[in-house]
PDB file of N, CA and C in Angstrom:
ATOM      1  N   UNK A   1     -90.997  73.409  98.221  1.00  0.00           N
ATOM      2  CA  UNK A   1     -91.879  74.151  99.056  1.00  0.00           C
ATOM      3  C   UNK A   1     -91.794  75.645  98.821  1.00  0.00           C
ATOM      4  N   UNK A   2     -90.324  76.086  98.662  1.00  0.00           N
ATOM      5  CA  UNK A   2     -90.741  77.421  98.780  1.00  0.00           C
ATOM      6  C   UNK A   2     -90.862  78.201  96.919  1.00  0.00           C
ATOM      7  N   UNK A   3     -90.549  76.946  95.884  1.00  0.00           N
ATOM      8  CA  UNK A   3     -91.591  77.639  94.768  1.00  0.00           C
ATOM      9  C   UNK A   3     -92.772  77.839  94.991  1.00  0.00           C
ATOM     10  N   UNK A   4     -93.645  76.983  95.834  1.00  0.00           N
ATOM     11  CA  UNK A   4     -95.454  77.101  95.955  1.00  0.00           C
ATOM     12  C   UNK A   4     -95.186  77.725  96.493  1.00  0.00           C
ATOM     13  N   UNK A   5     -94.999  78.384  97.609  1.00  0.00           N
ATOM     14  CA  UNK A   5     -95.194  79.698  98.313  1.00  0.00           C
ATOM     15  C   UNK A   5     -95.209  81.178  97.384  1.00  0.00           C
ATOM     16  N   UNK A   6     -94.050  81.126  97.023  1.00  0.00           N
ATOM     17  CA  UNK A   6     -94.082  81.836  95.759  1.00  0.00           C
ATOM     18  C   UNK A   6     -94.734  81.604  94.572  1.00  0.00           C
ATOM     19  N   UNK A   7     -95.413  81.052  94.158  1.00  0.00           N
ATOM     20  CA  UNK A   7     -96.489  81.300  93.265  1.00  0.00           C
ATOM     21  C   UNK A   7     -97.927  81.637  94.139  1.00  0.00           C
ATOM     22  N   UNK A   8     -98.464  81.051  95.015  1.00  0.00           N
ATOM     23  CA  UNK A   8     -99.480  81.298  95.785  1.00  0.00           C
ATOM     24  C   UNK A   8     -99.543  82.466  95.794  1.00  0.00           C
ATOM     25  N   UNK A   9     -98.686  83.029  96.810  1.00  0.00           N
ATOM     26  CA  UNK A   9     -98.503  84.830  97.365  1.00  0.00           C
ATOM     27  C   UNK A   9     -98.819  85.522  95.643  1.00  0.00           C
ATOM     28  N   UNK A  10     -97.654  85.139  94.477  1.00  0.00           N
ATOM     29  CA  UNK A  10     -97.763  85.802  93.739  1.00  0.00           C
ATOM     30  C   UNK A  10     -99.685  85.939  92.763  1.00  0.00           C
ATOM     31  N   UNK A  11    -100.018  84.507  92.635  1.00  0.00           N
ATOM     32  CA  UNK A  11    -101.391  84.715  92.622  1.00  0.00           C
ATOM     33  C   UNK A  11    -102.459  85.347  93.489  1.00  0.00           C
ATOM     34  N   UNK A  12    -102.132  85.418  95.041  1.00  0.00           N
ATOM     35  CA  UNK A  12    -103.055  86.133  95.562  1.00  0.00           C
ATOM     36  C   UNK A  12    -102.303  88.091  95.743  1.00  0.00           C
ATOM     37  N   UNK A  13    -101.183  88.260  95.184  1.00  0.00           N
ATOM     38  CA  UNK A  13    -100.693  89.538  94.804  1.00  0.00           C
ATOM     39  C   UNK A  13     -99.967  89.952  96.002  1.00  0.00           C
ATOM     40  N   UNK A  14     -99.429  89.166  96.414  1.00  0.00           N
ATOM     41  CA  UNK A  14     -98.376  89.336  98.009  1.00  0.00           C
ATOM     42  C   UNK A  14     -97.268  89.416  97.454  1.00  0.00           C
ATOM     43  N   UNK A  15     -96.382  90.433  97.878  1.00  0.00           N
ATOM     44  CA  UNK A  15     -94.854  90.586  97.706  1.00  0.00           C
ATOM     45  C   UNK A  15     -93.973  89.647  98.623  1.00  0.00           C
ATOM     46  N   UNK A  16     -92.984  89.877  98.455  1.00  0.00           N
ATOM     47  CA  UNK A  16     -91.948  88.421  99.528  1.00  0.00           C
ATOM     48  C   UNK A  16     -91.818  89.088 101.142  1.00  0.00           C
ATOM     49  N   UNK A  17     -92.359  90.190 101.436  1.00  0.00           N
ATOM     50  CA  UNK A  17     -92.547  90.495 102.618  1.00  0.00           C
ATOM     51  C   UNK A  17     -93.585  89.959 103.229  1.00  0.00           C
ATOM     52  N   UNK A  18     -95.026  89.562 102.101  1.00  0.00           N
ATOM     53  CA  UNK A  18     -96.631  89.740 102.853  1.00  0.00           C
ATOM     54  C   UNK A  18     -97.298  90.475 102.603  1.00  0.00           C
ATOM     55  N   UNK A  19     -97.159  91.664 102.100  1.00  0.00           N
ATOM     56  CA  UNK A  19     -97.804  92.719 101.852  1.00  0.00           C
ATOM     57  C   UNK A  19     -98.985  92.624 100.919  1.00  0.00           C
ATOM     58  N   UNK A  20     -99.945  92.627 101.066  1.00  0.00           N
ATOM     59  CA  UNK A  20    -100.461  92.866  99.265  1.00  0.00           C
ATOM     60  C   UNK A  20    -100.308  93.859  98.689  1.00  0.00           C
ATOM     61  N   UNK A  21     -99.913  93.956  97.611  1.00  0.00           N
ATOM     62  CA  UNK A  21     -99.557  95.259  96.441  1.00  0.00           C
ATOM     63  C   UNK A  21    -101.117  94.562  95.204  1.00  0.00           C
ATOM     64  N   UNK A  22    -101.413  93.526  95.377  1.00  0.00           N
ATOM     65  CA  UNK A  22    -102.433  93.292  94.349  1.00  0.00           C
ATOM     66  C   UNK A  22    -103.749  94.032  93.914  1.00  0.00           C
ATOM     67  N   UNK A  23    -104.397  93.775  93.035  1.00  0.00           N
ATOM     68  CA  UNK A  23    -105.296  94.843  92.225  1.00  0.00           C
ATOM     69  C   UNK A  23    -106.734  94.665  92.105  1.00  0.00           C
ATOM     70  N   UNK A  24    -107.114  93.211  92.849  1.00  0.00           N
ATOM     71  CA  UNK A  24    -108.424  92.495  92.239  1.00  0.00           C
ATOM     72  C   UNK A  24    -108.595  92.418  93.393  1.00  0.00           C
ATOM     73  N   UNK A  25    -109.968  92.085  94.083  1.00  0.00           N
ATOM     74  CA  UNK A  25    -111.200  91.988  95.060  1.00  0.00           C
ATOM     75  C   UNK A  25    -110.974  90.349  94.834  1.00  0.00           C
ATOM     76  N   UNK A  26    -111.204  89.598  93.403  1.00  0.00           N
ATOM     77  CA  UNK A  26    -110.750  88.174  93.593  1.00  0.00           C
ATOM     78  C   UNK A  26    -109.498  87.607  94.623  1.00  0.00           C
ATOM     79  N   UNK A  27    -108.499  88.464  94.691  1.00  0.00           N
ATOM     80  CA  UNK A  27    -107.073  87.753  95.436  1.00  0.00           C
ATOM     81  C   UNK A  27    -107.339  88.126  96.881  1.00  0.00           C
ATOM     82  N   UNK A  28    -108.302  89.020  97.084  1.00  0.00           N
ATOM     83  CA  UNK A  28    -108.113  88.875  98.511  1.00  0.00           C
ATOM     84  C   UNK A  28    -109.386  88.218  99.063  1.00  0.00           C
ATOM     85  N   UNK A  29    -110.174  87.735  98.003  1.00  0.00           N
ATOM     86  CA  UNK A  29    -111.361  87.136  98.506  1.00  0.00           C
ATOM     87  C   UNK A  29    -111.009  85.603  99.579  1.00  0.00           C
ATOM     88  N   UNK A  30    -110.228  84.967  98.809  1.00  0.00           N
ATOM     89  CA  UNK A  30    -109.911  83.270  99.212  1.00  0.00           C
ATOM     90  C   UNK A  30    -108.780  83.618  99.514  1.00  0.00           C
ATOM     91  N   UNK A  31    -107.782  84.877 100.446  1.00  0.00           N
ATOM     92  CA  UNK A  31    -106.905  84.750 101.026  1.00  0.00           C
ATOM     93  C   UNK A  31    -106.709  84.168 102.260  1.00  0.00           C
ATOM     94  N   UNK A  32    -107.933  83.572 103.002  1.00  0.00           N
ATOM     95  CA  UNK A  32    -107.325  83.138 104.071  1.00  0.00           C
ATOM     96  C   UNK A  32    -107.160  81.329 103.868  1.00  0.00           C
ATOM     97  N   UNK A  33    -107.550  80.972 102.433  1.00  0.00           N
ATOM     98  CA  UNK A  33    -107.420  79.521 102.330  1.00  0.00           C
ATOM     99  C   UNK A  33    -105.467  79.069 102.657  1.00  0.00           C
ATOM    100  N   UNK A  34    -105.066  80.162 102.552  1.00  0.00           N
ATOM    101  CA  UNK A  34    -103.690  79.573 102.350  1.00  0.00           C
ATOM    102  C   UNK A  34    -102.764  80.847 103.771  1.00  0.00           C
ATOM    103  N   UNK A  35    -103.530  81.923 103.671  1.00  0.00           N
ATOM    104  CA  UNK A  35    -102.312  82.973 104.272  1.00  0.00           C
ATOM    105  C   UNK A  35    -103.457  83.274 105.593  1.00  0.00           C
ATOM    106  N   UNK A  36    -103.106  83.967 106.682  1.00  0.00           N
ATOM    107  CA  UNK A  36    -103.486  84.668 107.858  1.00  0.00           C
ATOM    108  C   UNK A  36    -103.136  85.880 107.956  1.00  0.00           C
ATOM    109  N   UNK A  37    -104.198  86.986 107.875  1.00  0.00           N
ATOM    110  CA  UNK A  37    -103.347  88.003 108.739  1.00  0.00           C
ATOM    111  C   UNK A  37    -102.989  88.952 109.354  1.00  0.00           C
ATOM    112  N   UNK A  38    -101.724  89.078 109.651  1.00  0.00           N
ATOM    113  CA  UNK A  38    -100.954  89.059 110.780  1.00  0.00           C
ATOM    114  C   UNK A  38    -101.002  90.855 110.957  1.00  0.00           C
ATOM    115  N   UNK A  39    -100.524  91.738 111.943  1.00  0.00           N
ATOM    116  CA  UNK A  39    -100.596  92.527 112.129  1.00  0.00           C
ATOM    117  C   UNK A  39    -100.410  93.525 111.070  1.00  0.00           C
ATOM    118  N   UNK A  40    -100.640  94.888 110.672  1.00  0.00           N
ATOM    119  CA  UNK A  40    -100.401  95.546 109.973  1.00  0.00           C
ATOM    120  C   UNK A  40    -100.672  95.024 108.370  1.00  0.00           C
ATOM    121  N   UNK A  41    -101.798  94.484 108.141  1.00  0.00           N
ATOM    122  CA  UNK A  41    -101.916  93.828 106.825  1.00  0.00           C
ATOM    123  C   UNK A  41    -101.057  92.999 106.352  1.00  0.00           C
ATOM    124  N   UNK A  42    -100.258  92.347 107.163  1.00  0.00           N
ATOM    125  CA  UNK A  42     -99.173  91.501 106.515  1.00  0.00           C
ATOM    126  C   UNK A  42     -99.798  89.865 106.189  1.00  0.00           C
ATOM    127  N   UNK A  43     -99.228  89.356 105.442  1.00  0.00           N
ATOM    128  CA  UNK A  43    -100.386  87.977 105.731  1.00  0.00           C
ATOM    129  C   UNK A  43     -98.937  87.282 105.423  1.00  0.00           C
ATOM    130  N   UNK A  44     -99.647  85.854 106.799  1.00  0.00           N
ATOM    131  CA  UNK A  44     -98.244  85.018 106.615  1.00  0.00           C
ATOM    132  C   UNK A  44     -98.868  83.440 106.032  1.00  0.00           C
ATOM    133  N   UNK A  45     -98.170  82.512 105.478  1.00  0.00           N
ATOM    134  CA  UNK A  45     -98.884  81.363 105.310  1.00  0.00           C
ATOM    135  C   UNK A  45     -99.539  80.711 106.746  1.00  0.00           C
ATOM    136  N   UNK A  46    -100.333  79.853 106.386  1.00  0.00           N
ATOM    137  CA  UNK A  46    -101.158  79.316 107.394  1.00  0.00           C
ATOM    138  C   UNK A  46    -100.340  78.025 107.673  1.00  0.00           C
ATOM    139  N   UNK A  47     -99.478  77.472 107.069  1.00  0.00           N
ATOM    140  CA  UNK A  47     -98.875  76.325 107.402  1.00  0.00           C
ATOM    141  C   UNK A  47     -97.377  76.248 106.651  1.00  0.00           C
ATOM    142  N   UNK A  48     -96.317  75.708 107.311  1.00  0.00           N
ATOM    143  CA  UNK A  48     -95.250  75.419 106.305  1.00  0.00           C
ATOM    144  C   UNK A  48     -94.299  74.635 106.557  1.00  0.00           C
ATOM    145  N   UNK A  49     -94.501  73.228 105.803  1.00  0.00           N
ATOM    146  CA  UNK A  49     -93.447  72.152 106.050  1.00  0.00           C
ATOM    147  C   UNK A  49     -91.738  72.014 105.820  1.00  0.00           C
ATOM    148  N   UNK A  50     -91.734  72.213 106.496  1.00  0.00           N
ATOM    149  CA  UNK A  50     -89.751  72.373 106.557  1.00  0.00           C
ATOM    150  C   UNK A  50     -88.943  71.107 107.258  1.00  0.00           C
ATOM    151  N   UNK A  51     -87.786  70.723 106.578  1.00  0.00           N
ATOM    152  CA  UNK A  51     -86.635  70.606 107.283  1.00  0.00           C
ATOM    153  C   UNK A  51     -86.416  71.180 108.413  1.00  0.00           C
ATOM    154  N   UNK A  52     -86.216  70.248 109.541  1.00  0.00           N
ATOM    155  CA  UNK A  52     -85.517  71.330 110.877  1.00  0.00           C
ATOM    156  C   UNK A  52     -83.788  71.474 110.735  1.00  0.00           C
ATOM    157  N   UNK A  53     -83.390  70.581 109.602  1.00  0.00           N
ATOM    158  CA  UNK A  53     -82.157  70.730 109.544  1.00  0.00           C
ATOM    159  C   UNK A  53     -81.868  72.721 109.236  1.00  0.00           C
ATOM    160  N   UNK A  54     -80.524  72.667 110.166  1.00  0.00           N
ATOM    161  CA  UNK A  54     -80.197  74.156 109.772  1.00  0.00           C
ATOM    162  C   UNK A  54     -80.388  74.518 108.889  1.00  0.00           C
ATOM    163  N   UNK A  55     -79.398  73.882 107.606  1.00  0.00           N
ATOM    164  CA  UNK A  55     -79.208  74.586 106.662  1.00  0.00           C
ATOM    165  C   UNK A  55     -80.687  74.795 105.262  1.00  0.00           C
ATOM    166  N   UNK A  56     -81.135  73.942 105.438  1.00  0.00           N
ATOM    167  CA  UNK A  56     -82.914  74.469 105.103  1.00  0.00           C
ATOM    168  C   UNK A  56     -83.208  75.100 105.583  1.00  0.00           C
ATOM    169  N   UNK A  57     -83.491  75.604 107.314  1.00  0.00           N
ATOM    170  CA  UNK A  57     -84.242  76.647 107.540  1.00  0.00           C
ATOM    171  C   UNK A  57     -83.381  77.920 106.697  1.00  0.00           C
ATOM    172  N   UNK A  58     -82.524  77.883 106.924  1.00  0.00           N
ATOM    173  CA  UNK A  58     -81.511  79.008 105.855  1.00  0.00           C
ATOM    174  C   UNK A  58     -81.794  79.101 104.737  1.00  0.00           C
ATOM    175  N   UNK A  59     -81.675  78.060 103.935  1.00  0.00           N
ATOM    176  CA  UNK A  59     -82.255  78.094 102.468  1.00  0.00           C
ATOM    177  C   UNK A  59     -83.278  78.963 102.449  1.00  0.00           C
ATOM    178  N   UNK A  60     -84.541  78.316 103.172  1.00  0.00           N
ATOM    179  CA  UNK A  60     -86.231  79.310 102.831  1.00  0.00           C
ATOM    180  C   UNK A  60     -86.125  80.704 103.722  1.00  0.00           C
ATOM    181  N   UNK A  61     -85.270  81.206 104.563  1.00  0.00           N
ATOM    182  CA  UNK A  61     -84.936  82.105 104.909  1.00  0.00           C
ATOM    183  C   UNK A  61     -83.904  83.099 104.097  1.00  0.00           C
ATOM    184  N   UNK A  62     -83.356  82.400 103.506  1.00  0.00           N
ATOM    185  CA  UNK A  62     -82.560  83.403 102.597  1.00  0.00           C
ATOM    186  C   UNK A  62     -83.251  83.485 100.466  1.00  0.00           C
ATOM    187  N   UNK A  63     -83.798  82.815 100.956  1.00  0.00           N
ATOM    188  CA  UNK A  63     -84.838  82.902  99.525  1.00  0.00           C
ATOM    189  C   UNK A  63     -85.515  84.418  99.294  1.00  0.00           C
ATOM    190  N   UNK A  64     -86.329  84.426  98.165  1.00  0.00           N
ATOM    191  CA  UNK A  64     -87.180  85.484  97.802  1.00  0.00           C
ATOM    192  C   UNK A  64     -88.661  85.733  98.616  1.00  0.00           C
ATOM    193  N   UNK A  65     -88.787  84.892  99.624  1.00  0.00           N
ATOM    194  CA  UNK A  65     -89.761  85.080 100.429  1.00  0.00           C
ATOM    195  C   UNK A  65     -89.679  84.427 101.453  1.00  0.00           C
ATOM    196  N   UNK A  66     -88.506  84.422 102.162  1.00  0.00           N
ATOM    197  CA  UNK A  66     -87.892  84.736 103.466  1.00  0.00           C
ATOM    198  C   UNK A  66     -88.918  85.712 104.586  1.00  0.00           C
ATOM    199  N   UNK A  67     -89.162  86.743 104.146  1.00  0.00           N
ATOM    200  CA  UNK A  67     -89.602  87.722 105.163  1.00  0.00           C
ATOM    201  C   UNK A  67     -91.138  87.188 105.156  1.00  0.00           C
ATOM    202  N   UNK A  68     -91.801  86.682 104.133  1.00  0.00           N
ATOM    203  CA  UNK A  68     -92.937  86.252 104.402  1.00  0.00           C
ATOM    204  C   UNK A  68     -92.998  85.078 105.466  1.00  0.00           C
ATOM    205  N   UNK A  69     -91.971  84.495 105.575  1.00  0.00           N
ATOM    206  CA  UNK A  69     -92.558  83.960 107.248  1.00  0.00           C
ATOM    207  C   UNK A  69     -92.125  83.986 108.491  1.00  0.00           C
ATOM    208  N   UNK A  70     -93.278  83.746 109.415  1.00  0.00           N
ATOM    209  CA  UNK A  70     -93.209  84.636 110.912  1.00  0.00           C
ATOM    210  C   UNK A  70     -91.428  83.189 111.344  1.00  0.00           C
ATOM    211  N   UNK A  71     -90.702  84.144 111.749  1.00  0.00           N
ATOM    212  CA  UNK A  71     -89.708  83.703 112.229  1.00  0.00           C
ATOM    213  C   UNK A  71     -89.840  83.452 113.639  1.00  0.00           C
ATOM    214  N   UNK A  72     -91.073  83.130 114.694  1.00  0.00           N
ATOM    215  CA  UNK A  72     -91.061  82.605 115.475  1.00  0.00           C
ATOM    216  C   UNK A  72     -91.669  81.628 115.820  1.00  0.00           C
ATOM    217  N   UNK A  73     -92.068  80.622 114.364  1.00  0.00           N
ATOM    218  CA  UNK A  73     -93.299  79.930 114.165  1.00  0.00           C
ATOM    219  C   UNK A  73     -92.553  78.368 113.865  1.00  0.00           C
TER     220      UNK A  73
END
């Protein structure tokens, strides 16, 4: 799960925060097929299947795109 996240974001030009840093009118065209967003231009995924076991939520929390999701979701 959290390689597709990371390729997605990286195709639509999102850093592991949310941010877009991207360059094309294409990546933000079909951004809301996958991301929402969230205050301050941040875009978070629209859905994300996890383990409720602890130590998974840890895993995708301590990954490279950790901060891309809303931690109260």
């Amino acid at each position: 799960g959290a390689a597709f996240w990371q390729t997605i974001a990286g195709e639509h030009g999102l850093d592991g925060s949310g941010h877009y840093t991207g360059s094309s009118d294409l990546q933000l065209e079909r951004m809301n097929v996958y991301f929402n967003e969230a205050s301050s231009k941040k875009y978070v995924p629209r859905a994300v299947l996890v383990d409720l076991e602890p130590a998974a939520l840890d895993a995708v929390r301590a990954g490279p795109f950790g901060q891309l999701f809303r931690p109260d979701n």
